[in-house]
C-alpha atoms as a PDB file:
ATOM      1  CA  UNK A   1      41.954 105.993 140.645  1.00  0.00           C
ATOM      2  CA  UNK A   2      45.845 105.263 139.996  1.00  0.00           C
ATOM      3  CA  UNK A   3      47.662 103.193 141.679  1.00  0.00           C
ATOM      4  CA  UNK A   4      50.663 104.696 144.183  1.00  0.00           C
ATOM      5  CA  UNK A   5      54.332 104.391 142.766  1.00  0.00           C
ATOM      6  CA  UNK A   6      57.509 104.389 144.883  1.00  0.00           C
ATOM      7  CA  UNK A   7      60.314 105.874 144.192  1.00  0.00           C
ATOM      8  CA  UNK A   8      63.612 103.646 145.476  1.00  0.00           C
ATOM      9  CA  UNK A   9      66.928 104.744 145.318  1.00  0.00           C
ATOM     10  CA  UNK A  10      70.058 102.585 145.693  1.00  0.00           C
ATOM     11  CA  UNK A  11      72.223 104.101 148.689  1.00  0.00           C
ATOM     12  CA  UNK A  12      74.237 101.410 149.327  1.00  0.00           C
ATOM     13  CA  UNK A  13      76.752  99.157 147.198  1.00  0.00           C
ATOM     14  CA  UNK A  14      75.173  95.393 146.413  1.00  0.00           C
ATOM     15  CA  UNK A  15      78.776  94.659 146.904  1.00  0.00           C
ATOM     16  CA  UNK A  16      78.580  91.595 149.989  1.00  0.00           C
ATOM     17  CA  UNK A  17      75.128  91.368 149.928  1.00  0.00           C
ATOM     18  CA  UNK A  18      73.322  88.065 149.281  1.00  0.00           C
ATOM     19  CA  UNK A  19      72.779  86.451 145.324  1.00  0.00           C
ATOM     20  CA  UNK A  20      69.090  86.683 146.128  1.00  0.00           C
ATOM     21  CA  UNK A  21      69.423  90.765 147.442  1.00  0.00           C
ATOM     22  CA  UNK A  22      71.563  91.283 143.785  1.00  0.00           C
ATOM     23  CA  UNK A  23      68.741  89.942 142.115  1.00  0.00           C
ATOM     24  CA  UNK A  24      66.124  91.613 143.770  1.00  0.00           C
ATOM     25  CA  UNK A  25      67.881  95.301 142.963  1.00  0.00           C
ATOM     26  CA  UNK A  26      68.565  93.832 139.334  1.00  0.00           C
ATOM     27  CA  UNK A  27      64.542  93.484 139.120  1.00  0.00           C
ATOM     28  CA  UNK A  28      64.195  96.263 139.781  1.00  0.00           C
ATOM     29  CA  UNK A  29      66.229  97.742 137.679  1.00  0.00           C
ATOM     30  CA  UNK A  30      69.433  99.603 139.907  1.00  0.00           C
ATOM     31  CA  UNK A  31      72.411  99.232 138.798  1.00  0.00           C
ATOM     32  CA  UNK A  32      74.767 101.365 140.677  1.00  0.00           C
ATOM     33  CA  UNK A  33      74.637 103.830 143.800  1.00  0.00           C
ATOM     34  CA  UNK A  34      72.400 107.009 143.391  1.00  0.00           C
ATOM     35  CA  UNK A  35      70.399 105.396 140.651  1.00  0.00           C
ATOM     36  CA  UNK A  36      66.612 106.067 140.846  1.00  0.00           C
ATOM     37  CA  UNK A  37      63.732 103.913 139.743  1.00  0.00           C
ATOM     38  CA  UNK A  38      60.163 104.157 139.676  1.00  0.00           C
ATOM     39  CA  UNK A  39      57.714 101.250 140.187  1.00  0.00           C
ATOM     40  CA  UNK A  40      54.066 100.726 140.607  1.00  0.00           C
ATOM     41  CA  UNK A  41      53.285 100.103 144.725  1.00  0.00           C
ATOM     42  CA  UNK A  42      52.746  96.438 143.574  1.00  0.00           C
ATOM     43  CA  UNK A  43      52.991  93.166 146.131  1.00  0.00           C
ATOM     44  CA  UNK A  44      55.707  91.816 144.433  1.00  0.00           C
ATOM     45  CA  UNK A  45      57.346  94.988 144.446  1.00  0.00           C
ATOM     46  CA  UNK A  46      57.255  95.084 147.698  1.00  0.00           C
ATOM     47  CA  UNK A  47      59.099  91.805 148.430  1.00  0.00           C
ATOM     48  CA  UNK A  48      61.826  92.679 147.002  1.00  0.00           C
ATOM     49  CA  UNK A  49      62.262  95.909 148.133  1.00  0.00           C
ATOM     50  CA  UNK A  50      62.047  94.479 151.748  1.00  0.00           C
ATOM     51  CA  UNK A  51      64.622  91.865 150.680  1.00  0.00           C
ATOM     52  CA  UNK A  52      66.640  95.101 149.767  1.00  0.00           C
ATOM     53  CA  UNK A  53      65.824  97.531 152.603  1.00  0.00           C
ATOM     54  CA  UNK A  54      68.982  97.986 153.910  1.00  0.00           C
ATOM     55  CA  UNK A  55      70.392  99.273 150.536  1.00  0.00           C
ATOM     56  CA  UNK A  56      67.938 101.431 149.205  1.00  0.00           C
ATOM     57  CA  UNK A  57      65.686 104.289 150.546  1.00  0.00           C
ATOM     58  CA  UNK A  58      62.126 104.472 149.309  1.00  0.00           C
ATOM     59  CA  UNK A  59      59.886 107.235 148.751  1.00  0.00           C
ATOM     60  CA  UNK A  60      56.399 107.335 147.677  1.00  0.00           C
ATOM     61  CA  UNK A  61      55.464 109.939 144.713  1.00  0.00           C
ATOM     62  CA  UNK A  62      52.292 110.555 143.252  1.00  0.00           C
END
């Protein structure tokens, strides 16, 4: 059994947002608008794309 991934997408600039939101979409490794990660559907994961919601837009793949 594998785990689900996500697939998150920076859609909005980190430009304004909060030292703790920067940090969360440097974790996760976005840099820039329209880039495209994809992480393991992990807890801590989670956190900090909630702590990002607003600038990203998250699918899940298989």
């Amino acid at each position: 059994m594998t785990m689900a991934r996500l697939k998150v997408t920076q859609v909005r600039s980190e430009i304004g947002a909060k030292h703790n939101q920067r940090e969360s979409l440097r974790s996760l490794g976005l840099k820039r608008i329209n880039d495209v990660v994809v992480k393991e559907d992990r807890p801590e994961i989670r956190g900090m794309i909630f702590a990002v919601n607003h600038l990203v837009k998250v699918e899940e793949v298989e």
